[in-house]
Protein backbone atom coordinates (compact mmCIF):
# COMPACT_ATOMS: atom_id res chain seq x y z
CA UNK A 1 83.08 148.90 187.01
CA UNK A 2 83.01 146.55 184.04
CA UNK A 3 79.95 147.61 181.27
CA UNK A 4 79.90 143.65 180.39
CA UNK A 5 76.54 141.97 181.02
CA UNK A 6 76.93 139.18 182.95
CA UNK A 7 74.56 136.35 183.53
CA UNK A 8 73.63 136.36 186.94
CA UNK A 9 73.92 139.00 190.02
CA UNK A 10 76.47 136.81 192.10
CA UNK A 11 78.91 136.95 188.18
CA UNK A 12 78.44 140.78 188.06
CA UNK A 13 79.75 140.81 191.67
CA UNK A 14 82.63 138.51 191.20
CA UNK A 15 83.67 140.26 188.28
CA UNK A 16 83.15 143.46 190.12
CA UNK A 17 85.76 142.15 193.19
CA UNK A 18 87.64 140.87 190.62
CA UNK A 19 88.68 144.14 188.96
CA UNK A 20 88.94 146.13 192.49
CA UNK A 21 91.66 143.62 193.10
CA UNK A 22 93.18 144.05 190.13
CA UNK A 23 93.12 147.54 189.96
CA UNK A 24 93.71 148.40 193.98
CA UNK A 25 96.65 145.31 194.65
CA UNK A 26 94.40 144.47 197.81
CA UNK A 27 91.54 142.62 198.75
CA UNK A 28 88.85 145.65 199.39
CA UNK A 29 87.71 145.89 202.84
CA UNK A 30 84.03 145.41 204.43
CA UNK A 31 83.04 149.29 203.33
CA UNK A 32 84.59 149.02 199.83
CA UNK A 33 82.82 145.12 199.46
CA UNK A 34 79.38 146.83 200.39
CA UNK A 35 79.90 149.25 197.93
CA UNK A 36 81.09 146.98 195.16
CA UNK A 37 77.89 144.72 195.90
CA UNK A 38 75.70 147.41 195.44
CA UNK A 39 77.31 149.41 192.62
CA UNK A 40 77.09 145.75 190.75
CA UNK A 41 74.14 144.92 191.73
CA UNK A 42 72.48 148.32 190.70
CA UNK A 43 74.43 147.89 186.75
CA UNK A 44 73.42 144.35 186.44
CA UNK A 45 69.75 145.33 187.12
CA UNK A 46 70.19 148.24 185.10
CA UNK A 47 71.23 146.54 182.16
CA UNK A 48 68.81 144.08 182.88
CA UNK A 49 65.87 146.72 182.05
CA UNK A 50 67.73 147.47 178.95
CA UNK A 51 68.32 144.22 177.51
CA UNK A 52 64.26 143.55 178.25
CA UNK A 53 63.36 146.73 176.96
CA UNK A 54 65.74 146.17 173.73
CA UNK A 55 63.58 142.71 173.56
CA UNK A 56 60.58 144.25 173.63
CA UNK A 57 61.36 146.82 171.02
CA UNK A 58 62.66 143.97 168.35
CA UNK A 59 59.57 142.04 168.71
């Protein structure tokens, strides 16, 4: 899973299909999509915390 903070959930998912594509040659199926939503959807709101806790520490 990509480490690049991305701008929205629905990017961080896209870019998270993206690369299963890429790396796998196939189109993942329902179980591996699921997955891939959540696993993005849990680093995007991880990073999240730490780009508001980074903010919070500057000011």
């Amino acid at each position: 899973m990509p480490h690049t903070h991305t701008h929205s959930k629905a990017e961080a998912i896209h870019d998270a299909l993206e690369v299963f594509e890429e790396e796998h040659h196939h189109a993942p199926t329902a179980h591996e999509k699921a997955r891939l939503v959540s696993d993005a959807i849990k680093e995007w709101e991880h990073e999240e915390v730490e780009a508001m806790h980074a903010t919070d520490k500057v000011a």
